[in-house]
C-alpha atoms as a PDB file:
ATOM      1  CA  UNK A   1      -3.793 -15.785  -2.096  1.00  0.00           C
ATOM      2  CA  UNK A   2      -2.297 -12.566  -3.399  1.00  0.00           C
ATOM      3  CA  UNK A   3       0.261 -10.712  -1.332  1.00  0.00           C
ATOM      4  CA  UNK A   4      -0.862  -7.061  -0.707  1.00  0.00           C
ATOM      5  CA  UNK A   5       2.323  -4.453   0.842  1.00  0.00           C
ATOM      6  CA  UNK A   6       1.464  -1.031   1.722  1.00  0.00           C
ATOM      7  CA  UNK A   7       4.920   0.579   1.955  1.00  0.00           C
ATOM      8  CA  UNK A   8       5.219   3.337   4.957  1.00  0.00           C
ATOM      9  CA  UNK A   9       6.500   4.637   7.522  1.00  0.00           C
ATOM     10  CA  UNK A  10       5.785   5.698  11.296  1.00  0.00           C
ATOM     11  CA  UNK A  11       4.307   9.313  11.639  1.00  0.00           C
ATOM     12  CA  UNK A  12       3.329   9.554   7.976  1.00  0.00           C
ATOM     13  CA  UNK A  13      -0.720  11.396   8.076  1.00  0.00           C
ATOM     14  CA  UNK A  14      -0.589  10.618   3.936  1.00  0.00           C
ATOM     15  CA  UNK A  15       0.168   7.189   4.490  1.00  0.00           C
ATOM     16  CA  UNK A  16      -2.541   6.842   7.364  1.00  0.00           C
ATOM     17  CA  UNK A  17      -5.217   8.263   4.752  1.00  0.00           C
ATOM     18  CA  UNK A  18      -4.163   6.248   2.208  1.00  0.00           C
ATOM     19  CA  UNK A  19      -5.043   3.053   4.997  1.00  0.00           C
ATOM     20  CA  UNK A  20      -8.804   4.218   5.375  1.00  0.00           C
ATOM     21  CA  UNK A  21      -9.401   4.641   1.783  1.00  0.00           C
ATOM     22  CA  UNK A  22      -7.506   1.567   0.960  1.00  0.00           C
ATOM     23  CA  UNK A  23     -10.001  -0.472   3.813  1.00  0.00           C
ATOM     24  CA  UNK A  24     -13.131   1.758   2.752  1.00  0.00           C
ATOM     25  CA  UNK A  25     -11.948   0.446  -1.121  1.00  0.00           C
ATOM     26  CA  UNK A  26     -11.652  -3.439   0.200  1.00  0.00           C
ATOM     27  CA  UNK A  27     -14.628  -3.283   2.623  1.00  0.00           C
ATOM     28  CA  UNK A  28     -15.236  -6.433   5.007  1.00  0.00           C
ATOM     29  CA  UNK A  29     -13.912  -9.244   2.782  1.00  0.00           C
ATOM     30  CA  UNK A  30     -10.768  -7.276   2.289  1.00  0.00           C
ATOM     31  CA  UNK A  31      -7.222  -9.057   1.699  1.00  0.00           C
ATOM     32  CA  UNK A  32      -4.966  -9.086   4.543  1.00  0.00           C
ATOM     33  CA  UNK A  33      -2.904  -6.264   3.588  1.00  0.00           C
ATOM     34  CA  UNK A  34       0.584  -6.200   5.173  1.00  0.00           C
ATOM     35  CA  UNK A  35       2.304  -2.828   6.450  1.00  0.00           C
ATOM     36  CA  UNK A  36       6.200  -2.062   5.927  1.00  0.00           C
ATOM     37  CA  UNK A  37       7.970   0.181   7.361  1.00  0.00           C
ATOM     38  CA  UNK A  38      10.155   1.647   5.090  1.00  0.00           C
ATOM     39  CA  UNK A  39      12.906   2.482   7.828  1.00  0.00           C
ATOM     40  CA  UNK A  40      13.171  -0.754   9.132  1.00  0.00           C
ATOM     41  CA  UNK A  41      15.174  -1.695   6.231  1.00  0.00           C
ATOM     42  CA  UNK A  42      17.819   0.904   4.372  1.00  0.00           C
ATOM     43  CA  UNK A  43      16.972  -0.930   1.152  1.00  0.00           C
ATOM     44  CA  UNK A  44      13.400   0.243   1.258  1.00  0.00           C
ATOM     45  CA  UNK A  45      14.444   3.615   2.998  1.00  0.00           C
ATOM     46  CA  UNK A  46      16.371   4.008  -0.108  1.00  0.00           C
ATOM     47  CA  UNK A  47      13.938   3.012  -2.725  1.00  0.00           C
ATOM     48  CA  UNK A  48      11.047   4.305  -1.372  1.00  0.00           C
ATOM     49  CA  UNK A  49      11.875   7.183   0.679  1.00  0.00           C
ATOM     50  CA  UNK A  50      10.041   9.978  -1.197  1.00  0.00           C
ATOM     51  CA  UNK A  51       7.185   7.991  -2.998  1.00  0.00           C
ATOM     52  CA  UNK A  52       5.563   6.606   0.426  1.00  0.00           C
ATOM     53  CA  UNK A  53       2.812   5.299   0.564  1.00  0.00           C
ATOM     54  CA  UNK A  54       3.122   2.365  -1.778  1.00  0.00           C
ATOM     55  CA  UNK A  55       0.690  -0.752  -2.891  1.00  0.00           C
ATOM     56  CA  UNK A  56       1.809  -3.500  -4.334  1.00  0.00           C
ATOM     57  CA  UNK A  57       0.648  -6.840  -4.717  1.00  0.00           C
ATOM     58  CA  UNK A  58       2.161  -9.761  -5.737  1.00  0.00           C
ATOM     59  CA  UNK A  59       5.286  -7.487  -5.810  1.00  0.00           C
ATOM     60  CA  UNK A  60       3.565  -5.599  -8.725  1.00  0.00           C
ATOM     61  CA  UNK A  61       3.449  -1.451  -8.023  1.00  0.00           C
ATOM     62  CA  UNK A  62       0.072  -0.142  -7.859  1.00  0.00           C
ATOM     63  CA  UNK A  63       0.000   3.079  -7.022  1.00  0.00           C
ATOM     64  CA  UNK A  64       1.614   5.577  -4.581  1.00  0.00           C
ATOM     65  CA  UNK A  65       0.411   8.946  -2.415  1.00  0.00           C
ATOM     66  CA  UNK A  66      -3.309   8.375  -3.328  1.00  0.00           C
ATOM     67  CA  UNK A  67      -5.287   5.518  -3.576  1.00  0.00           C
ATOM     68  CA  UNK A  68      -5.835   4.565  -7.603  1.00  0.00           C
ATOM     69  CA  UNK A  69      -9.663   2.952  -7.126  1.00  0.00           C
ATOM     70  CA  UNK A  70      -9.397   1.609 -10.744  1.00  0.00           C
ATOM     71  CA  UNK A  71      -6.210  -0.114 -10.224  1.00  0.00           C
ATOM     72  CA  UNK A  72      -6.914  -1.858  -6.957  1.00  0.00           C
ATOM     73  CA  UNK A  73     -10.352  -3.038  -8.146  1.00  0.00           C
ATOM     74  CA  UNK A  74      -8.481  -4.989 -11.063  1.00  0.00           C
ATOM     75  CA  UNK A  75      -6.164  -6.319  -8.775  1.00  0.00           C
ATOM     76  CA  UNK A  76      -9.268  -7.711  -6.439  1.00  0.00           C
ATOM     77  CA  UNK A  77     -10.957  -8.753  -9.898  1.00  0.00           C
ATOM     78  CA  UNK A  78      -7.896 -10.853 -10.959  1.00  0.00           C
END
């Protein structure tokens, strides 16, 4: 089972659209997809701090901000 991350933090509206598209995208048979908060961890605060939100899966970046619907469907593909 692939690992899907959604990098984010608390309070973030872009990263709570990015969610519903990302669901409407997987639809009912979706992947569990994980959610980080990027502040829980100065690491991630550092790396991520102005890219939020981020997919990856399997560790692999995806995309970032918006939803890439070409991307993720490879990934579900795979």
């Amino acid at each position: 089972m692939k690992s899907w991350i959604v990098y984010s933090r608390s309070g973030c509206g872009l990263c709570e659209e990015f969610m519903v598209e990302l669901a409407r995208l997987l639809g009912p048979s979706a992947p569990q997809v994980a959610v980080v908060d990027i502040d829980s961890d100065v690491e991630l605060t550092r790396k991520y701090s102005t890219k939020i939100p981020v997919l990856t899966v399997d560790g692999d970046f995806v995309c970032n901000y918006r939803v890439d619907s070409e991307r993720v469907s490879r990934h579900i593909e795979r």
